[in-house]
C-alpha atoms as a PDB file:
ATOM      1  CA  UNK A   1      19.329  57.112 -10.507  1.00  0.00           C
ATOM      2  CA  UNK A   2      17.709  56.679  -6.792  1.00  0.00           C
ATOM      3  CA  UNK A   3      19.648  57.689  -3.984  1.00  0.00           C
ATOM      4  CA  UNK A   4      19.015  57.926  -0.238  1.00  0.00           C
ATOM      5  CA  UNK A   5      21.794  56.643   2.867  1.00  0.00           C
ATOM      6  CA  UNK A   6      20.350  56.050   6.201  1.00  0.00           C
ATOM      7  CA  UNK A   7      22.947  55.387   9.411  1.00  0.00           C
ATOM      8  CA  UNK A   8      26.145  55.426   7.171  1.00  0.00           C
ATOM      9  CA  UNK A   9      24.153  52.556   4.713  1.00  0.00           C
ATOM     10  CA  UNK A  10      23.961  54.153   1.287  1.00  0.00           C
ATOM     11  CA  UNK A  11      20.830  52.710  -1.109  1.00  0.00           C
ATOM     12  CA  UNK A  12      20.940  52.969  -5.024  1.00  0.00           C
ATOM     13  CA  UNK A  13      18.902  52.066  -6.834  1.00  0.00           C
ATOM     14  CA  UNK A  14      18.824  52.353 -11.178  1.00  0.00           C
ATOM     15  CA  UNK A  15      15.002  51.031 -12.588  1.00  0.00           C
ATOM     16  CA  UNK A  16      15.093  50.202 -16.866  1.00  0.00           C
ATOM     17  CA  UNK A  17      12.441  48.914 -18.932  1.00  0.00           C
ATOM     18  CA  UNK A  18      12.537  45.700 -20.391  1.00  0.00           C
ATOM     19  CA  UNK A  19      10.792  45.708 -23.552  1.00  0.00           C
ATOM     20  CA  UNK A  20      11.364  42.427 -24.381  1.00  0.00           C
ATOM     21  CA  UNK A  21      10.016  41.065 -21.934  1.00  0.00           C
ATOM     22  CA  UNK A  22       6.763  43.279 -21.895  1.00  0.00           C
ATOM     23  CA  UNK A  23       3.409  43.029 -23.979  1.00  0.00           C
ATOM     24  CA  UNK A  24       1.906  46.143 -23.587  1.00  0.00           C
ATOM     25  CA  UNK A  25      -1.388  44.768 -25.825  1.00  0.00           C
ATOM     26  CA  UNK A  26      -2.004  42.433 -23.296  1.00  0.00           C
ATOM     27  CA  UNK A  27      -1.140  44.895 -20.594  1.00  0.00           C
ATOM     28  CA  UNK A  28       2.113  43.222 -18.995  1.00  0.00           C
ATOM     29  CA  UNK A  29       5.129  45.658 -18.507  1.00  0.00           C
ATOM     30  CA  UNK A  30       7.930  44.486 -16.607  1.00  0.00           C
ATOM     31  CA  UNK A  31      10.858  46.504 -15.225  1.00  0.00           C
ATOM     32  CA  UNK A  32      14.581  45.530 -13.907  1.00  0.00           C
ATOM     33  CA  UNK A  33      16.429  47.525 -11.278  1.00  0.00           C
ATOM     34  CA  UNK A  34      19.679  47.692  -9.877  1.00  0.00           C
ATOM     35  CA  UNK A  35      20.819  47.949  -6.578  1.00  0.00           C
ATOM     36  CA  UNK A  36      23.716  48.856  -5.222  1.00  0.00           C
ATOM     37  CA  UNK A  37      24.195  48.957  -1.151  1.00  0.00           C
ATOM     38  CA  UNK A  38      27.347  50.806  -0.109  1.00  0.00           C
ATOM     39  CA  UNK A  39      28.685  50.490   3.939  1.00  0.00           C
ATOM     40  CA  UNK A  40      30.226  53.909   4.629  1.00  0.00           C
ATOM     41  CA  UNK A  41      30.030  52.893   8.125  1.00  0.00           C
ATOM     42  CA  UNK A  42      32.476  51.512  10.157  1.00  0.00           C
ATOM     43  CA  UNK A  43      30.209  48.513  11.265  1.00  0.00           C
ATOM     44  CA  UNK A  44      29.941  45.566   9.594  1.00  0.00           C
ATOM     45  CA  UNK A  45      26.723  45.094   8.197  1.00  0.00           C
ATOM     46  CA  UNK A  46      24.503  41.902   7.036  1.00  0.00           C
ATOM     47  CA  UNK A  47      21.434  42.078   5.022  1.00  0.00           C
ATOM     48  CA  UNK A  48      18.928  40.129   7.009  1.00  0.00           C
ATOM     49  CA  UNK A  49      15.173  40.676   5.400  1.00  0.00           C
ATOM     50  CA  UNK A  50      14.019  42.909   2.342  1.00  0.00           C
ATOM     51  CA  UNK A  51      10.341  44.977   2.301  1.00  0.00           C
ATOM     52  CA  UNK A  52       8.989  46.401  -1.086  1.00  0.00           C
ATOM     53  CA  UNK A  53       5.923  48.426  -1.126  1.00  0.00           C
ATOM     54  CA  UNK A  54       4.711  48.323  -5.036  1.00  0.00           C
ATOM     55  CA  UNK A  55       2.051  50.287  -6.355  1.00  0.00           C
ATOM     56  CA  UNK A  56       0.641  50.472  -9.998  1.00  0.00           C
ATOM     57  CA  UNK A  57      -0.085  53.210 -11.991  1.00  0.00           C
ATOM     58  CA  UNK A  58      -3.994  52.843 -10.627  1.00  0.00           C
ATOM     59  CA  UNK A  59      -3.034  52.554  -7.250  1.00  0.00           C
ATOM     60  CA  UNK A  60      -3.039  49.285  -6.443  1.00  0.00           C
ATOM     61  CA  UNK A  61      -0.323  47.979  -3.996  1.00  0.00           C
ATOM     62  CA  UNK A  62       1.476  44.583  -3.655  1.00  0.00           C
ATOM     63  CA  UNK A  63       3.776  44.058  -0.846  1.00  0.00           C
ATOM     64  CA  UNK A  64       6.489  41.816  -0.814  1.00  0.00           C
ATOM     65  CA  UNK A  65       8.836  40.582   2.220  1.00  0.00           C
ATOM     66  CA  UNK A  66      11.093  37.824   2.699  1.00  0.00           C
ATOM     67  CA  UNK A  67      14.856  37.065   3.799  1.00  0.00           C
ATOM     68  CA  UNK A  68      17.814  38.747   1.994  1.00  0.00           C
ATOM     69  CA  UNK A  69      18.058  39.609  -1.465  1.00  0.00           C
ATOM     70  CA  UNK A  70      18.566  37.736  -4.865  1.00  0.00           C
ATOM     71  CA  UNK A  71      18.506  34.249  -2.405  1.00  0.00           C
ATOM     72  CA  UNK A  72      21.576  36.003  -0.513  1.00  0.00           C
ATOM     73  CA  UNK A  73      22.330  37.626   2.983  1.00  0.00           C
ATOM     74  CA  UNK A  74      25.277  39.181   2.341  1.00  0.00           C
ATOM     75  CA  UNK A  75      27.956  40.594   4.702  1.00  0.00           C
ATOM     76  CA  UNK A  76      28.816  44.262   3.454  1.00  0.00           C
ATOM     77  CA  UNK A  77      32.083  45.034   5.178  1.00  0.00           C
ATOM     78  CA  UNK A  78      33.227  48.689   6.279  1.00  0.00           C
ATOM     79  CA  UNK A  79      33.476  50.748   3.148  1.00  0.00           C
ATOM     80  CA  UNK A  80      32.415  47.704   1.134  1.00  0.00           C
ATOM     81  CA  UNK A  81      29.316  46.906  -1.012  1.00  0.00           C
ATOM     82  CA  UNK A  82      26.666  44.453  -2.494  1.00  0.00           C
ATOM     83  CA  UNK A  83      24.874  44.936  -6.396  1.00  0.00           C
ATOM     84  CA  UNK A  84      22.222  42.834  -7.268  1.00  0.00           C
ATOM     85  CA  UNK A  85      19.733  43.092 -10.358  1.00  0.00           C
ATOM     86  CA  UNK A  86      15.908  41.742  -9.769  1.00  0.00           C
ATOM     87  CA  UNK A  87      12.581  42.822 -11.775  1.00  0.00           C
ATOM     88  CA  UNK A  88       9.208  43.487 -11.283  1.00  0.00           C
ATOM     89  CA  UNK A  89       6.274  43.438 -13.341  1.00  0.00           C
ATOM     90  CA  UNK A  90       3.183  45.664 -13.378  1.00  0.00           C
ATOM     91  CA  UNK A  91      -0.256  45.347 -15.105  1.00  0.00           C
ATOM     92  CA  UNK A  92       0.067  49.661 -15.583  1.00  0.00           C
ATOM     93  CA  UNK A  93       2.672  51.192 -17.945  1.00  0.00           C
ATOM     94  CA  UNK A  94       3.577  53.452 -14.643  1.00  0.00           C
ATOM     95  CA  UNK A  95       4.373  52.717 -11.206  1.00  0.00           C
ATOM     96  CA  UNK A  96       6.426  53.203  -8.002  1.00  0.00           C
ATOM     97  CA  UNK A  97       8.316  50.939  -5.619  1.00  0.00           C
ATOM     98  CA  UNK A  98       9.974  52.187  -2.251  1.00  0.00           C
ATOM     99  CA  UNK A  99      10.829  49.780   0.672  1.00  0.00           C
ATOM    100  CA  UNK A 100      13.298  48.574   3.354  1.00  0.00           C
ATOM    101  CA  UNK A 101      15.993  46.327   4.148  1.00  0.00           C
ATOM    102  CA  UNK A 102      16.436  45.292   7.632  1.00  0.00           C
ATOM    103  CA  UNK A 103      20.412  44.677   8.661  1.00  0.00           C
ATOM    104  CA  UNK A 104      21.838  43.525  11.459  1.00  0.00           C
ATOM    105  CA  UNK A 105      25.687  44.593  12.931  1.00  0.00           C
ATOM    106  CA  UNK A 106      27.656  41.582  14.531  1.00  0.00           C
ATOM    107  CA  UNK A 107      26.922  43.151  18.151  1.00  0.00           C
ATOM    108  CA  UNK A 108      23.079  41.487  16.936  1.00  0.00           C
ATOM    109  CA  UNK A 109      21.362  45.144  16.805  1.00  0.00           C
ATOM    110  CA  UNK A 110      18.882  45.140  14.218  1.00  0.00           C
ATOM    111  CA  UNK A 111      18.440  48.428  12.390  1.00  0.00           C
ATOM    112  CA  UNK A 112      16.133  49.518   8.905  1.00  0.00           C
ATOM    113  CA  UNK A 113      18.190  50.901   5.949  1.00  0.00           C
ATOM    114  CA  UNK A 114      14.988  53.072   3.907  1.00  0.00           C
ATOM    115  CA  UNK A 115      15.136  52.129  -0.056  1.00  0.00           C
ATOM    116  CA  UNK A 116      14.921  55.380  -1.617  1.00  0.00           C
ATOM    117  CA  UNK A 117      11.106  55.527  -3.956  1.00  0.00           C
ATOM    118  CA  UNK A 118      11.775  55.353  -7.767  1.00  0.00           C
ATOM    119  CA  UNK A 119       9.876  55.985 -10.454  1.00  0.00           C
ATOM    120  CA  UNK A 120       8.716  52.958 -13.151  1.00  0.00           C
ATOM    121  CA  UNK A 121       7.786  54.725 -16.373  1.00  0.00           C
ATOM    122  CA  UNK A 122       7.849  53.878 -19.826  1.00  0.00           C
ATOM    123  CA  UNK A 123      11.099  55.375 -21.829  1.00  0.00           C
ATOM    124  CA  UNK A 124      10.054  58.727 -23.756  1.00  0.00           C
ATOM    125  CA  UNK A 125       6.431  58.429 -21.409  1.00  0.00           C
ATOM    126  CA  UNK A 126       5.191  61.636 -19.582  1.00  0.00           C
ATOM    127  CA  UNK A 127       6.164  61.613 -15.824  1.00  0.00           C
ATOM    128  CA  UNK A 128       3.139  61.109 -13.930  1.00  0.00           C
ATOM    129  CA  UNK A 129       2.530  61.226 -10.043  1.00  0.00           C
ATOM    130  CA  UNK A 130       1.268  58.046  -8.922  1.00  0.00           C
END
């Protein structure tokens, strides 16, 4: 499990492989992670636009942006939180994501919340640094 919190907004995330929906022999591995966004602020907080950084086990990187999460911008009240579960897939059996979530507090300040980096590796695989 992935943890960092950044101005009282606490990112976690949990990456699994999903075998069954992978074909290693024709080099497609795909992964699901879970995140879980906890407010220990005392601001309400809404989920405006998401930023993943994704980079493959040979380096290459795909970014992806786009407004909210899972098709939702939710509201996380004071000492509240949001879970979602979304997947990526990778051409490498190894990879990393890391990225950002932009909020915004009902006083209309706009602020980033960091997604902490997490590994995507095989079960049982060596670690490797990518």
């Amino acid at each position: 499990m992935y943890r960092l919190t950044t101005r009282s907004i606490e990112v976690t995330v949990e990456p699994f492989y999903m075998a069954e929906e992978s074909h290693p022999e024709e080099d497609q591995y795909f992964w699901a992670y879970t995140v879980a966004i906890h407010n220990k602020g005392s601001d309400r907080v809404q989920l405006r636009y998401r930023h993943w950084k994704i980079i493959d086990g040979t380096g290459n990187t795909q970014e992806v942006r786009g407004a909210g999460v899972v098709g939702e911008e939710p509201v996380i009240e004071p000492g509240g939180s949001f879970q979602y579960t979304s997947g990526c897939p990778l051409n490498t059996p190894s990879g990393i994501m890391s990225g950002d979530y932009k909020m915004q507090k009902d006083d209309g300040e706009y602020f980033e919340v960091e997604i902490p980096a997490f590994s995507l590796d095989l079960p049982n695989a060596k670690r490797t640094l990518n």
